[in-house]
C-alpha atoms as a PDB file:
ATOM      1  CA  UNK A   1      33.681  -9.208 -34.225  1.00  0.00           C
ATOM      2  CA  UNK A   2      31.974  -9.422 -31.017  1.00  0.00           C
ATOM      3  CA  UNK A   3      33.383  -8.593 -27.771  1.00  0.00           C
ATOM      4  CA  UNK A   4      34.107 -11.754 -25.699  1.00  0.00           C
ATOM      5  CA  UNK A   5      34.815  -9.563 -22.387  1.00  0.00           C
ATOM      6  CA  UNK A   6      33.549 -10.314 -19.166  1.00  0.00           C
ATOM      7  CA  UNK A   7      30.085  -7.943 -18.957  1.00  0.00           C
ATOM      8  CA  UNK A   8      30.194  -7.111 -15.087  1.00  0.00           C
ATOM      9  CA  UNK A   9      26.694  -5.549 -13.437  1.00  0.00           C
ATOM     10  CA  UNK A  10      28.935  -4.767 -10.171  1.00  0.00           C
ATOM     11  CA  UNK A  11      32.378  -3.861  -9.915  1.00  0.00           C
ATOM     12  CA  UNK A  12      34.733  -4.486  -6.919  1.00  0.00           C
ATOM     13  CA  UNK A  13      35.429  -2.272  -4.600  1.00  0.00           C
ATOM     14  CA  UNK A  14      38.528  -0.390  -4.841  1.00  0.00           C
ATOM     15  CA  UNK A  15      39.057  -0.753  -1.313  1.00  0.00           C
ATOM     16  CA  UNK A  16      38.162  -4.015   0.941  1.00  0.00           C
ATOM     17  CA  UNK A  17      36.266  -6.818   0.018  1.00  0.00           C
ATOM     18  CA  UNK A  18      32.648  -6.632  -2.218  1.00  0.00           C
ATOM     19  CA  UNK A  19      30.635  -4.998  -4.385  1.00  0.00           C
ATOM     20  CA  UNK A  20      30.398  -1.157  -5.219  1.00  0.00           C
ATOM     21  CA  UNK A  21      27.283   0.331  -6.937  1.00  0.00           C
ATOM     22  CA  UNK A  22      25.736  -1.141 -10.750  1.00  0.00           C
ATOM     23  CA  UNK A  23      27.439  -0.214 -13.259  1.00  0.00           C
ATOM     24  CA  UNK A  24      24.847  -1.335 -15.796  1.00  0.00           C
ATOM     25  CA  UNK A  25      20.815  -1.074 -16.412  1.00  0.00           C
ATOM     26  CA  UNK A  26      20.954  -4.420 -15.266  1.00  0.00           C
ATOM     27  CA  UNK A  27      22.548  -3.746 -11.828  1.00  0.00           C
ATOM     28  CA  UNK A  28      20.252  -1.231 -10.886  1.00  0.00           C
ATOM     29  CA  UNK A  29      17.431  -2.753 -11.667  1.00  0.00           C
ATOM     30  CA  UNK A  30      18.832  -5.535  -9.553  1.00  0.00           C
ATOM     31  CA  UNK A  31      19.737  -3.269  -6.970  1.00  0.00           C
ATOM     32  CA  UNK A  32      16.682  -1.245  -6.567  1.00  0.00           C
ATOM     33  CA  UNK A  33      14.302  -4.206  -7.060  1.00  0.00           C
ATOM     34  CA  UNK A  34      16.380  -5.306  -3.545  1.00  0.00           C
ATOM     35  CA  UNK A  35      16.005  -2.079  -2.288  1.00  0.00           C
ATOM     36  CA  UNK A  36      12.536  -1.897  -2.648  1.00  0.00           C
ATOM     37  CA  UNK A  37      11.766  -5.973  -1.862  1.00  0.00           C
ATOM     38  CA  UNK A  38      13.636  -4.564   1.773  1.00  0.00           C
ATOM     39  CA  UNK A  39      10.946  -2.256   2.595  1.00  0.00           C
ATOM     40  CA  UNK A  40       8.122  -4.239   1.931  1.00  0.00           C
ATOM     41  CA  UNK A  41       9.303  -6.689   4.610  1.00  0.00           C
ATOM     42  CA  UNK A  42       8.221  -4.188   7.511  1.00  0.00           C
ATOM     43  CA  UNK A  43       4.521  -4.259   5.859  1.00  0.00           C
ATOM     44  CA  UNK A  44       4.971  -7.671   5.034  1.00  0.00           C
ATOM     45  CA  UNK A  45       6.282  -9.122   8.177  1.00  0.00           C
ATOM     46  CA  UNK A  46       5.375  -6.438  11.253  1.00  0.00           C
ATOM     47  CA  UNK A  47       8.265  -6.317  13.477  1.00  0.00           C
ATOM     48  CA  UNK A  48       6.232  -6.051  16.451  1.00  0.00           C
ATOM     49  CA  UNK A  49       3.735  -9.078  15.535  1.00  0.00           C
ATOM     50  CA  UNK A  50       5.964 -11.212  13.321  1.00  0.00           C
ATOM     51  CA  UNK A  51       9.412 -11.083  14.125  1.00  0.00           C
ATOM     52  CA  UNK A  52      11.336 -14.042  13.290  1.00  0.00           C
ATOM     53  CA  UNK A  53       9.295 -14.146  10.115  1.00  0.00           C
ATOM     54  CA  UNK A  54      10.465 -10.389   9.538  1.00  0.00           C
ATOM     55  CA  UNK A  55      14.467 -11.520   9.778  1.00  0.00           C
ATOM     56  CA  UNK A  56      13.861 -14.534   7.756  1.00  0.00           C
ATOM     57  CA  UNK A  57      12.509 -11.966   4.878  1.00  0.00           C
ATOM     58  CA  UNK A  58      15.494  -9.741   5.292  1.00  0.00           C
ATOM     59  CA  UNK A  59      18.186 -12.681   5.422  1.00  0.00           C
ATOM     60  CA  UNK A  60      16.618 -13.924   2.611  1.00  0.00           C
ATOM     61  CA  UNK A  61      16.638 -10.327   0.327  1.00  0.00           C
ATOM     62  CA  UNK A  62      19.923  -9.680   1.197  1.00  0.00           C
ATOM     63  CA  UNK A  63      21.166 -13.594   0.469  1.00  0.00           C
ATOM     64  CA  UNK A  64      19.401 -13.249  -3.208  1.00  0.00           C
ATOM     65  CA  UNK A  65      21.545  -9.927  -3.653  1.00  0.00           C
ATOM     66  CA  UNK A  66      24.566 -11.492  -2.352  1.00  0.00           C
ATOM     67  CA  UNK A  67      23.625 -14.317  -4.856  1.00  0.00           C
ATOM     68  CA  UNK A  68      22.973 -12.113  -7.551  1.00  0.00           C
ATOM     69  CA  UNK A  69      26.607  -9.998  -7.302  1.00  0.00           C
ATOM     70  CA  UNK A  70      28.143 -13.215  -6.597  1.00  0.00           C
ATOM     71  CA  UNK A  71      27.043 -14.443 -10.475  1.00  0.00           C
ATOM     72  CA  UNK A  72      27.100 -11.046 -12.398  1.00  0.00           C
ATOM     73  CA  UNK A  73      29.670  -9.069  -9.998  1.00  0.00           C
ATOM     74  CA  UNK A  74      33.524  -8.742 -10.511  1.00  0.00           C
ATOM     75  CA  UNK A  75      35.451 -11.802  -8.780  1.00  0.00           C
ATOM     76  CA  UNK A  76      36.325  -9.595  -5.362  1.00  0.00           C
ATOM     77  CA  UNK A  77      39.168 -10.170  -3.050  1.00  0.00           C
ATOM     78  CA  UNK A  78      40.519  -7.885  -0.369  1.00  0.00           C
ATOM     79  CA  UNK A  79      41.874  -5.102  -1.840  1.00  0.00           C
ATOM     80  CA  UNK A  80      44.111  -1.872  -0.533  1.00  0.00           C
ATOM     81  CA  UNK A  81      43.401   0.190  -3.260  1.00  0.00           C
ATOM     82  CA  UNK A  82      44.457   0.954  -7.417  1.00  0.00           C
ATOM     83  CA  UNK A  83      48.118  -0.005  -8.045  1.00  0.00           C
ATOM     84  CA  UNK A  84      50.340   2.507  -9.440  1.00  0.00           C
END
């Protein structure tokens, strides 16, 4: 019988609101193809020459990552920790 659970690439955080790090293949892959899409934006985009085009990069990684956790993350809220 196959399992019908939820497969999560990103837990919640234990504390606050968000993601924590991948817990699957997935997730990392995910999160290090961000990671290294982030960097390229300084050779990409020089700061000094091309600033505005530089931020628009950045906003734009970190919205697809956002994006990303939003789909294959754990539903977040605010939380204050585990419950005993």
């Amino acid at each position: 019988m196959a399992d019908k659970s939820p497969s999560y690439w990103f837990p919640a955080k234990t504390y606050g609101w968000g993601w924590g790090l991948p817990i699957t293949w997935q997730g990392w892959l995910v999160f290090l193809a961000a990671l290294v899409l982030f960097a390229c934006g300084a050779f990409l985009f020089p700061p000094q020459t091309m600033f505005v085009g530089y931020i628009v990069y950045e906003v734009a990684v970190v919205a697809a990552l956002i994006f990303i956790c939003l789909l294959k993350g754990e539903p977040t809220a605010w939380r204050w920790g585990k419950k005993k």
